[in-house]
C-alpha atoms as a PDB file:
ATOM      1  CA  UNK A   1      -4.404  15.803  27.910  1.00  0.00           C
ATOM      2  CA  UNK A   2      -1.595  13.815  26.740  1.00  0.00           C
ATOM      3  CA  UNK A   3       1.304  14.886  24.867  1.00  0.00           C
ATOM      4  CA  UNK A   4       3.305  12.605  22.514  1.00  0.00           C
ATOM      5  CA  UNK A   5       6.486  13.877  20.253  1.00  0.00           C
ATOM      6  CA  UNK A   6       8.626  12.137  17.536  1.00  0.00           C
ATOM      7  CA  UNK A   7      12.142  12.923  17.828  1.00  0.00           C
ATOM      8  CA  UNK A   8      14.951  13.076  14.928  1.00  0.00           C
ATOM      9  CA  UNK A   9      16.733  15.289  12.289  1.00  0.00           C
ATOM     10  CA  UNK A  10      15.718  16.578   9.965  1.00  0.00           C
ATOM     11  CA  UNK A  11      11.802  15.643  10.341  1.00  0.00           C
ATOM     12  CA  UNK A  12      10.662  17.735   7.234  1.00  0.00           C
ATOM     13  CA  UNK A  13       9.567  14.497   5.538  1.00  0.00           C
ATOM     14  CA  UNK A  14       8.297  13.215   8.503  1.00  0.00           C
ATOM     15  CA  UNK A  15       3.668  12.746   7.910  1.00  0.00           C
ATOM     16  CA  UNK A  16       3.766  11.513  12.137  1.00  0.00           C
ATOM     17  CA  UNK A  17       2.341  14.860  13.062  1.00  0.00           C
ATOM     18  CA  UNK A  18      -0.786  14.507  10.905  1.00  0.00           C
ATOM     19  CA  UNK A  19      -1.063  10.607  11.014  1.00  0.00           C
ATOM     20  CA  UNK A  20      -1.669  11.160  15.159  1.00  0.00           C
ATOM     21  CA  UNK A  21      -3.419  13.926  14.826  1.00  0.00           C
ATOM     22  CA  UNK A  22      -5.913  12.452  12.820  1.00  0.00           C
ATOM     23  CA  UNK A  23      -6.071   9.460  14.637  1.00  0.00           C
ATOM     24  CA  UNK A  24      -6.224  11.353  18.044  1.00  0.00           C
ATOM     25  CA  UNK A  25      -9.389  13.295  16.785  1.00  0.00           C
ATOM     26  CA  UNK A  26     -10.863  10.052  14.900  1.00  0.00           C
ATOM     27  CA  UNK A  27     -10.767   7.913  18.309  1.00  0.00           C
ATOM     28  CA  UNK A  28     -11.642  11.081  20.440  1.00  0.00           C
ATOM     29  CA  UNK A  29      -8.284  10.594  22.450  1.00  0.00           C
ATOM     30  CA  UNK A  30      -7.342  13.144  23.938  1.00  0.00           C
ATOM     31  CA  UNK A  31      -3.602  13.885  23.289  1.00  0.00           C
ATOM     32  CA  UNK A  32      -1.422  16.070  21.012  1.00  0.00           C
ATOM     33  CA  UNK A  33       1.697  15.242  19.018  1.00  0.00           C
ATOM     34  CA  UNK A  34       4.509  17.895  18.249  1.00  0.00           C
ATOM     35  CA  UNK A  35       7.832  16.745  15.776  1.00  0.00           C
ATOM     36  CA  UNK A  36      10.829  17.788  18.019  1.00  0.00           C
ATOM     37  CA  UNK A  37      13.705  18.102  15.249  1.00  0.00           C
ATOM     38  CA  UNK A  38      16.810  17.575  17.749  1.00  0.00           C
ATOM     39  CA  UNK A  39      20.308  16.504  16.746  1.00  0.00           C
ATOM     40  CA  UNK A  40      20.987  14.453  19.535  1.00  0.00           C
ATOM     41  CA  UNK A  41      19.163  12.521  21.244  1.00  0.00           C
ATOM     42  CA  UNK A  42      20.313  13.329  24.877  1.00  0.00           C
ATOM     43  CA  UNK A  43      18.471  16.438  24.071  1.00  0.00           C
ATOM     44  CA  UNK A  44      14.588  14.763  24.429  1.00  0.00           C
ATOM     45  CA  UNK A  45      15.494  14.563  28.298  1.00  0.00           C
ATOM     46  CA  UNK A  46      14.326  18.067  28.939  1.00  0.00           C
ATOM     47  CA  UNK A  47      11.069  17.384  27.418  1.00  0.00           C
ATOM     48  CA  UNK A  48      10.427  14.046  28.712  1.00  0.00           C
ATOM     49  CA  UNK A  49       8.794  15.648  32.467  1.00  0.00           C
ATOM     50  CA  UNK A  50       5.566  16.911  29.993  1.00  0.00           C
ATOM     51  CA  UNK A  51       5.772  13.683  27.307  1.00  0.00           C
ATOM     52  CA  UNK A  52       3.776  10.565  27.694  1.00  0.00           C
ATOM     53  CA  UNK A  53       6.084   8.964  25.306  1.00  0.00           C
ATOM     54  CA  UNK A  54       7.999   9.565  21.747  1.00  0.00           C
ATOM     55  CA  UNK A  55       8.578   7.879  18.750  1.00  0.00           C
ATOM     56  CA  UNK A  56      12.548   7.986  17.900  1.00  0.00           C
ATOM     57  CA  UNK A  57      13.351   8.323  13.690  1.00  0.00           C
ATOM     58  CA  UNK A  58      16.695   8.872  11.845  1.00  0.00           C
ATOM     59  CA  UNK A  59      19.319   9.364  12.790  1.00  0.00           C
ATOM     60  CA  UNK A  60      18.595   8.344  16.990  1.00  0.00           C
ATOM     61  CA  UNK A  61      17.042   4.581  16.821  1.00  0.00           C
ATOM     62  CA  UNK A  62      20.350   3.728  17.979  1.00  0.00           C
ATOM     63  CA  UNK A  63      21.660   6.496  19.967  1.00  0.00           C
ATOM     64  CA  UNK A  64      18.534   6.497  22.067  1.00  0.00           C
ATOM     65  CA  UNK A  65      19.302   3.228  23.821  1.00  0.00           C
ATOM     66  CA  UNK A  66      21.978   4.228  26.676  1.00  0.00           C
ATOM     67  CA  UNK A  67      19.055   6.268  27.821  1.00  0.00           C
ATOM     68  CA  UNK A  68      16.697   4.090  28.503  1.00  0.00           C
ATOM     69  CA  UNK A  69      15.845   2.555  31.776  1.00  0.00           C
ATOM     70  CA  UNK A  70      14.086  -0.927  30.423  1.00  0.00           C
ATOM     71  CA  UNK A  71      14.295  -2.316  27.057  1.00  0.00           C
ATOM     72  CA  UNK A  72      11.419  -5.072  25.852  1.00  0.00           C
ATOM     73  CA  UNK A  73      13.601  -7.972  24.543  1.00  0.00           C
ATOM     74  CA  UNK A  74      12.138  -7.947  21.105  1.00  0.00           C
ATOM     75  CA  UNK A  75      14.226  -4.419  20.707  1.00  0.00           C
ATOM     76  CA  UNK A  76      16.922  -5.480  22.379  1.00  0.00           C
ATOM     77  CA  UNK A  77      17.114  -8.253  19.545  1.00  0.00           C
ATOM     78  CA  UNK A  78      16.965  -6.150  16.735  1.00  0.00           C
ATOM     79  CA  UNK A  79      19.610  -3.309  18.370  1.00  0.00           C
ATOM     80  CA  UNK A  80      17.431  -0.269  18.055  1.00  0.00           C
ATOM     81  CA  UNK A  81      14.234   1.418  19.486  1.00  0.00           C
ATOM     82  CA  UNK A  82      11.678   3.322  17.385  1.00  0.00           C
ATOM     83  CA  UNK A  83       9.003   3.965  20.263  1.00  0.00           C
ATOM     84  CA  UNK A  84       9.519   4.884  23.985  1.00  0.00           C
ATOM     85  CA  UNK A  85       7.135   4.758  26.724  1.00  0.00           C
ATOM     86  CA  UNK A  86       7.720   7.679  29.437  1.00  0.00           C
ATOM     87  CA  UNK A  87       7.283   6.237  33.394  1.00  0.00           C
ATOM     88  CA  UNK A  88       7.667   7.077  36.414  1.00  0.00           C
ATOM     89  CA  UNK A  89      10.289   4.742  37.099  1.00  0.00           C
ATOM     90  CA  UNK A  90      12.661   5.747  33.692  1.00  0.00           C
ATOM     91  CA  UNK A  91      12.471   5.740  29.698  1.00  0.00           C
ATOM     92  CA  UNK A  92      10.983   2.433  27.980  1.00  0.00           C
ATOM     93  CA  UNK A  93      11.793   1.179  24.859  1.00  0.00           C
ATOM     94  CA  UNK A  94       9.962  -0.934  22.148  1.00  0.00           C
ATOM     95  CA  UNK A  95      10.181  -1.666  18.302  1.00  0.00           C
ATOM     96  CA  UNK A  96       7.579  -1.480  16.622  1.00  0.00           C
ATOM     97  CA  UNK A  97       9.148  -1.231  13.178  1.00  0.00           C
ATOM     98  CA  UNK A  98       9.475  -5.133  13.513  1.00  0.00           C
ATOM     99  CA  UNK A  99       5.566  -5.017  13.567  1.00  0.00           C
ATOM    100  CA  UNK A 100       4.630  -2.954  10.636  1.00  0.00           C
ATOM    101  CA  UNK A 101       7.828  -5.003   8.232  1.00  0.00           C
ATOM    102  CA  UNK A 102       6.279  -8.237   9.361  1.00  0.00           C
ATOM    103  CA  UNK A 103       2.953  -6.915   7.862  1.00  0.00           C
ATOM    104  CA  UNK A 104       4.394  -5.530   4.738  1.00  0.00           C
ATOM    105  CA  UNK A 105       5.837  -8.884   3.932  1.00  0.00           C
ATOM    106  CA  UNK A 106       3.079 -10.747   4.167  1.00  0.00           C
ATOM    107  CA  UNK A 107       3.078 -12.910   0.951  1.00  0.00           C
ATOM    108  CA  UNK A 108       6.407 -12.741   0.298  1.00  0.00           C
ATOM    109  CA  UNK A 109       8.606 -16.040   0.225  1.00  0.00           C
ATOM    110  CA  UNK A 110      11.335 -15.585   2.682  1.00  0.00           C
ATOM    111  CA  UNK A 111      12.267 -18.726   3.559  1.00  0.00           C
ATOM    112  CA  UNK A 112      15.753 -19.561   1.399  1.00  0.00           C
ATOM    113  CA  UNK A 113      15.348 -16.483  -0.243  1.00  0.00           C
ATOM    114  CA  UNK A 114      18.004 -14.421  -1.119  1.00  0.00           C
ATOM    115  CA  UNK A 115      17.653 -10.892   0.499  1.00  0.00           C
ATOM    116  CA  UNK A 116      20.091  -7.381   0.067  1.00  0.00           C
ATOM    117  CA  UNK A 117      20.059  -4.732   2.609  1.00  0.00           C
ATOM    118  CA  UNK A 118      21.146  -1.438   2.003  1.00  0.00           C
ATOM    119  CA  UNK A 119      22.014   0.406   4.787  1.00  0.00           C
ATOM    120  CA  UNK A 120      22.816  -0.484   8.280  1.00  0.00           C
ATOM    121  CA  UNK A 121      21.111   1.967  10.835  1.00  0.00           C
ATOM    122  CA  UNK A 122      18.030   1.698  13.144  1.00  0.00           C
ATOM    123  CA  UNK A 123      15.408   0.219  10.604  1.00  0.00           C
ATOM    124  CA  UNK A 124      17.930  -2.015   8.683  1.00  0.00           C
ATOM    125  CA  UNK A 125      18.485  -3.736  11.624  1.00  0.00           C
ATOM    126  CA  UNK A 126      14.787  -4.329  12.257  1.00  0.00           C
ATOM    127  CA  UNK A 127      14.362  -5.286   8.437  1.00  0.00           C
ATOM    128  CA  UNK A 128      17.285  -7.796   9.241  1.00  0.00           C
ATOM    129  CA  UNK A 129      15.530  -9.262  12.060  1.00  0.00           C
ATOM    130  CA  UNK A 130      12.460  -9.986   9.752  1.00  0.00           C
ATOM    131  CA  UNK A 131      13.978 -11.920   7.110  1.00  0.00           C
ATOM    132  CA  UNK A 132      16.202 -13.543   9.064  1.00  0.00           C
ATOM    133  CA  UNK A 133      13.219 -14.665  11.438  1.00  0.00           C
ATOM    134  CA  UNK A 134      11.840 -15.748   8.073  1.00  0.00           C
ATOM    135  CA  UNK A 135      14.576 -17.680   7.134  1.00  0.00           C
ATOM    136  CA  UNK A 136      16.229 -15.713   4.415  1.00  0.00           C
ATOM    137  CA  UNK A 137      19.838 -15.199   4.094  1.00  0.00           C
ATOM    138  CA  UNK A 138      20.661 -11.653   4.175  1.00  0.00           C
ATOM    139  CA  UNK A 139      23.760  -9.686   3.002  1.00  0.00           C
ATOM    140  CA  UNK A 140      23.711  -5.921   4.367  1.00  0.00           C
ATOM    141  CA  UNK A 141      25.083  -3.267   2.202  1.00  0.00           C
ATOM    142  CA  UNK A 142      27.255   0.006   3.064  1.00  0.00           C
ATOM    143  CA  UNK A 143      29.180   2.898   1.818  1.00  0.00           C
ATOM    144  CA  UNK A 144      31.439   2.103   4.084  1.00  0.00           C
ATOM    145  CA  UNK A 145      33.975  -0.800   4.234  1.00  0.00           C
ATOM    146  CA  UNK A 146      34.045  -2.786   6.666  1.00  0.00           C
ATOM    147  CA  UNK A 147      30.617  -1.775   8.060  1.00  0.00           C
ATOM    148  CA  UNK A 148      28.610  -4.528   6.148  1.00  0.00           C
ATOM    149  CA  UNK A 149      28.976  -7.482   4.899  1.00  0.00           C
ATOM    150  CA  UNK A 150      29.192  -5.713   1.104  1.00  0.00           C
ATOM    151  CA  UNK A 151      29.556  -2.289  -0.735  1.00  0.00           C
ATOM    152  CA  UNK A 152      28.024  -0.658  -3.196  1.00  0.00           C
ATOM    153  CA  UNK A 153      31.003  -1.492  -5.675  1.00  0.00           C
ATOM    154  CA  UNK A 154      30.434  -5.451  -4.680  1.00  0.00           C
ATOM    155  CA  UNK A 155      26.927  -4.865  -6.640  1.00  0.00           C
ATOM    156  CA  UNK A 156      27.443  -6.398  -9.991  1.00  0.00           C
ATOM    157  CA  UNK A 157      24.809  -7.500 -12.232  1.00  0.00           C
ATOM    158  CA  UNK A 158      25.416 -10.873 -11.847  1.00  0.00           C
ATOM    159  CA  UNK A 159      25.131 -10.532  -7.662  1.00  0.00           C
ATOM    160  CA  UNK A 160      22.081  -8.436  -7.503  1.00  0.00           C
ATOM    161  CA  UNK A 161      20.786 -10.819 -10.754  1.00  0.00           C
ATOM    162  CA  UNK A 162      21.021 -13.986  -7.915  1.00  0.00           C
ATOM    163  CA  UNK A 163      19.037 -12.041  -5.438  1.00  0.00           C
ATOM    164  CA  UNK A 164      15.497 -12.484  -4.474  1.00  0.00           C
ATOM    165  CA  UNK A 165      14.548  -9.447  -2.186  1.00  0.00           C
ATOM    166  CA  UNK A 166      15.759  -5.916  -2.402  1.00  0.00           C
ATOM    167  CA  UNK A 167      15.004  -3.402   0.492  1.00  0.00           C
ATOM    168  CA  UNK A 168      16.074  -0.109   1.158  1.00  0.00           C
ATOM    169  CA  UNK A 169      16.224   1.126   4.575  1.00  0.00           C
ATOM    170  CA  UNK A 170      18.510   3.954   3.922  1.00  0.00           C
ATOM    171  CA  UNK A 171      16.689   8.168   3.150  1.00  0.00           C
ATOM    172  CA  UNK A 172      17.931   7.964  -0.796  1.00  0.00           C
ATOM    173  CA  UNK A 173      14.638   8.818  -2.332  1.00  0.00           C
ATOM    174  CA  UNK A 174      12.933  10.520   0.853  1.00  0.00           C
ATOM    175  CA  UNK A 175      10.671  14.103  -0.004  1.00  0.00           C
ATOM    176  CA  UNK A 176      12.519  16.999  -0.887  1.00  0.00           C
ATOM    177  CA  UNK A 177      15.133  14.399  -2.382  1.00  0.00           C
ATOM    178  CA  UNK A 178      12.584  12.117  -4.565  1.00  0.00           C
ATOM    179  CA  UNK A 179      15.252  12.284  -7.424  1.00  0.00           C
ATOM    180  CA  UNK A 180      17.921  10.288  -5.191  1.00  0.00           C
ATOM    181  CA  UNK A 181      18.160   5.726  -5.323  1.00  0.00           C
ATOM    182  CA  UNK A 182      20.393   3.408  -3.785  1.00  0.00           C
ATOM    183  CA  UNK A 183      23.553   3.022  -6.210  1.00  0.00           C
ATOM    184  CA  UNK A 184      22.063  -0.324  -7.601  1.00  0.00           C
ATOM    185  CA  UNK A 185      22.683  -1.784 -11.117  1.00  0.00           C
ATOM    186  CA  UNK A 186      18.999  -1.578 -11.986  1.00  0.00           C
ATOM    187  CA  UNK A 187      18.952  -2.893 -15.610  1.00  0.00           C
ATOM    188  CA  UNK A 188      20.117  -6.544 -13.493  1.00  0.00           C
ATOM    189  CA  UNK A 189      16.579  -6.315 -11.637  1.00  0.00           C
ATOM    190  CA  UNK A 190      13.794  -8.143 -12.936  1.00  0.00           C
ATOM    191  CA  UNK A 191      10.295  -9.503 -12.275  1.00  0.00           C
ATOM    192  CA  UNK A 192      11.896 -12.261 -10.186  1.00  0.00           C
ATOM    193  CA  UNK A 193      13.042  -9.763  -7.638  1.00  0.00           C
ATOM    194  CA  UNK A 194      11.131  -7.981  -5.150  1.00  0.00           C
ATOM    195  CA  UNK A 195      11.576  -4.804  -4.330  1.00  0.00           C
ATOM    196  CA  UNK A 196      10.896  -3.184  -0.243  1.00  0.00           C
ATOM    197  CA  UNK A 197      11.332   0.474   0.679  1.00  0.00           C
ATOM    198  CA  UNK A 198      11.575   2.038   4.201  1.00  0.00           C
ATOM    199  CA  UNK A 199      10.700   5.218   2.746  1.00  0.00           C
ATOM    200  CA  UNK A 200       7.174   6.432   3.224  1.00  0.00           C
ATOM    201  CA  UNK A 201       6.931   9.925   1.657  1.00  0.00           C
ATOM    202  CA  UNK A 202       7.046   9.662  -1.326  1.00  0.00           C
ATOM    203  CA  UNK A 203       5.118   6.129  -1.427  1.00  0.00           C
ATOM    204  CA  UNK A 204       6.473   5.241  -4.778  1.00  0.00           C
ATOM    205  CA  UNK A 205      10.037   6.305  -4.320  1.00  0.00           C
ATOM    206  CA  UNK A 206      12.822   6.506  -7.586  1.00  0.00           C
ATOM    207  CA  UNK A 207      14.101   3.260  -6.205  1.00  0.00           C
ATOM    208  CA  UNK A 208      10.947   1.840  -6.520  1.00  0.00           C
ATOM    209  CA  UNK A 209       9.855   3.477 -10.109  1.00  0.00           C
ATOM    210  CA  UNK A 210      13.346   2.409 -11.167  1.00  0.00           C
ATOM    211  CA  UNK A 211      12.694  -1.348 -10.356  1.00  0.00           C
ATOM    212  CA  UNK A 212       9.298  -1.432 -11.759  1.00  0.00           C
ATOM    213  CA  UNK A 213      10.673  -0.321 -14.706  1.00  0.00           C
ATOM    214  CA  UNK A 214      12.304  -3.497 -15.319  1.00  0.00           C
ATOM    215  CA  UNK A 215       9.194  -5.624 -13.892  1.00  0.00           C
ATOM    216  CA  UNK A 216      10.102  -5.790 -10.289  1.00  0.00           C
ATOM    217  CA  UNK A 217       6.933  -6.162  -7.957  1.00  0.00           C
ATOM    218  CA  UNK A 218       7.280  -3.610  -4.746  1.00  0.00           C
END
């Protein structure tokens, strides 16, 4: 038998367990997968003599990378890794976020659109890749100054009014916290704007209830 793991902290909102254990049974593979909540991500080496391979979530899609033996060049791109292969020879890593965003903007203009990013960790830089691949022009957003290219402050109505795509790739809104949304000056959104968020569980989040609200597709 195989054994597979997703690593990160905290992974109390994380459905991976179930999703592969499902599909494990449903395909007759035979393999197992067990969350591994670990602070840092140094600390998967232990465990990687037993693992197959690992998917990598908040907060280590970065951190993970000065690990790694071989990187594919499509991760390398984007700056972060969100699946590694376990060999013989060292640590692999891939990104298949890229995939699974390229898929959920499927219909969605993004050539000369006008998209906002909010946050700028793992799966914001794999949303960035995306649209910029696209052909959208993208302005990342940050609590932080200097991090991004904007802050939440820089969000006025009449900014976020001239934007075309909206996409949150930061936890705000992520099960137990399903109260929580990006700082955004929602009564500026509209049914022009479209609305994207990383956030799985819960699969409408507030961010996305609050946009609808005012007519915004998601």
């Amino acid at each position: 038998m195989k054994h597979f793991a997703l690593i990160g902290y905290p992974l109390g909102h994380s459905l991976s367990a179930s999703y592969f254990g499902e599909k494990f049974s449903r395909e007759g593979i035979e393999a197992d997968y067990t969350p591994l909540p670990i602070e840092n991500a140094e600390e998967v080496l232990p465990h990687c003599a037993k693992l197959s391979g690992f998917n990598v979530t908040i907060p280590h899609k970065q951190a993970i990378m000065p690990l790694l033996s071989e990187i594919s060049e499509e991760a390398r791109a984007v700056g972060a890794v969100n699946c590694v292969k376990v060999t013989p020879q060292g640590l692999v890593g891939y990104n298949t976020d890229v995939i699974g965003i390229r898929k959920s903007l499927e219909g969605v203009r993004l050539d000369g659109a006008k998209a906002l990013v909010l946050g700028t960790g793992g799966a914001s830089k794999a949303v960035q890749y995306v649209l910029r691949e696209g052909g959208a022009e993208v302005k990342v957003v940050s609590r932080s100054q200097g991090s991004a290219d904007l802050t939440y402050e820089d969000l006025t109505d009449e900014f976020v009014k001239g934007c075309d795509i909206i996409v949150n790739t930061t936890p705000l809104g992520m099960f137990p916290n399903v109260e929580s949304a990006p700082a955004l000056p929602y009564s500026a959104l509209s049914a022009k704007h479209t609305l994207f968020d990383c956030v799985y569980n819960p699969r409408l989040t507030k961010f996305l209830q609050l946009g609808a609200e005012r007519g915004a597709p998601k």
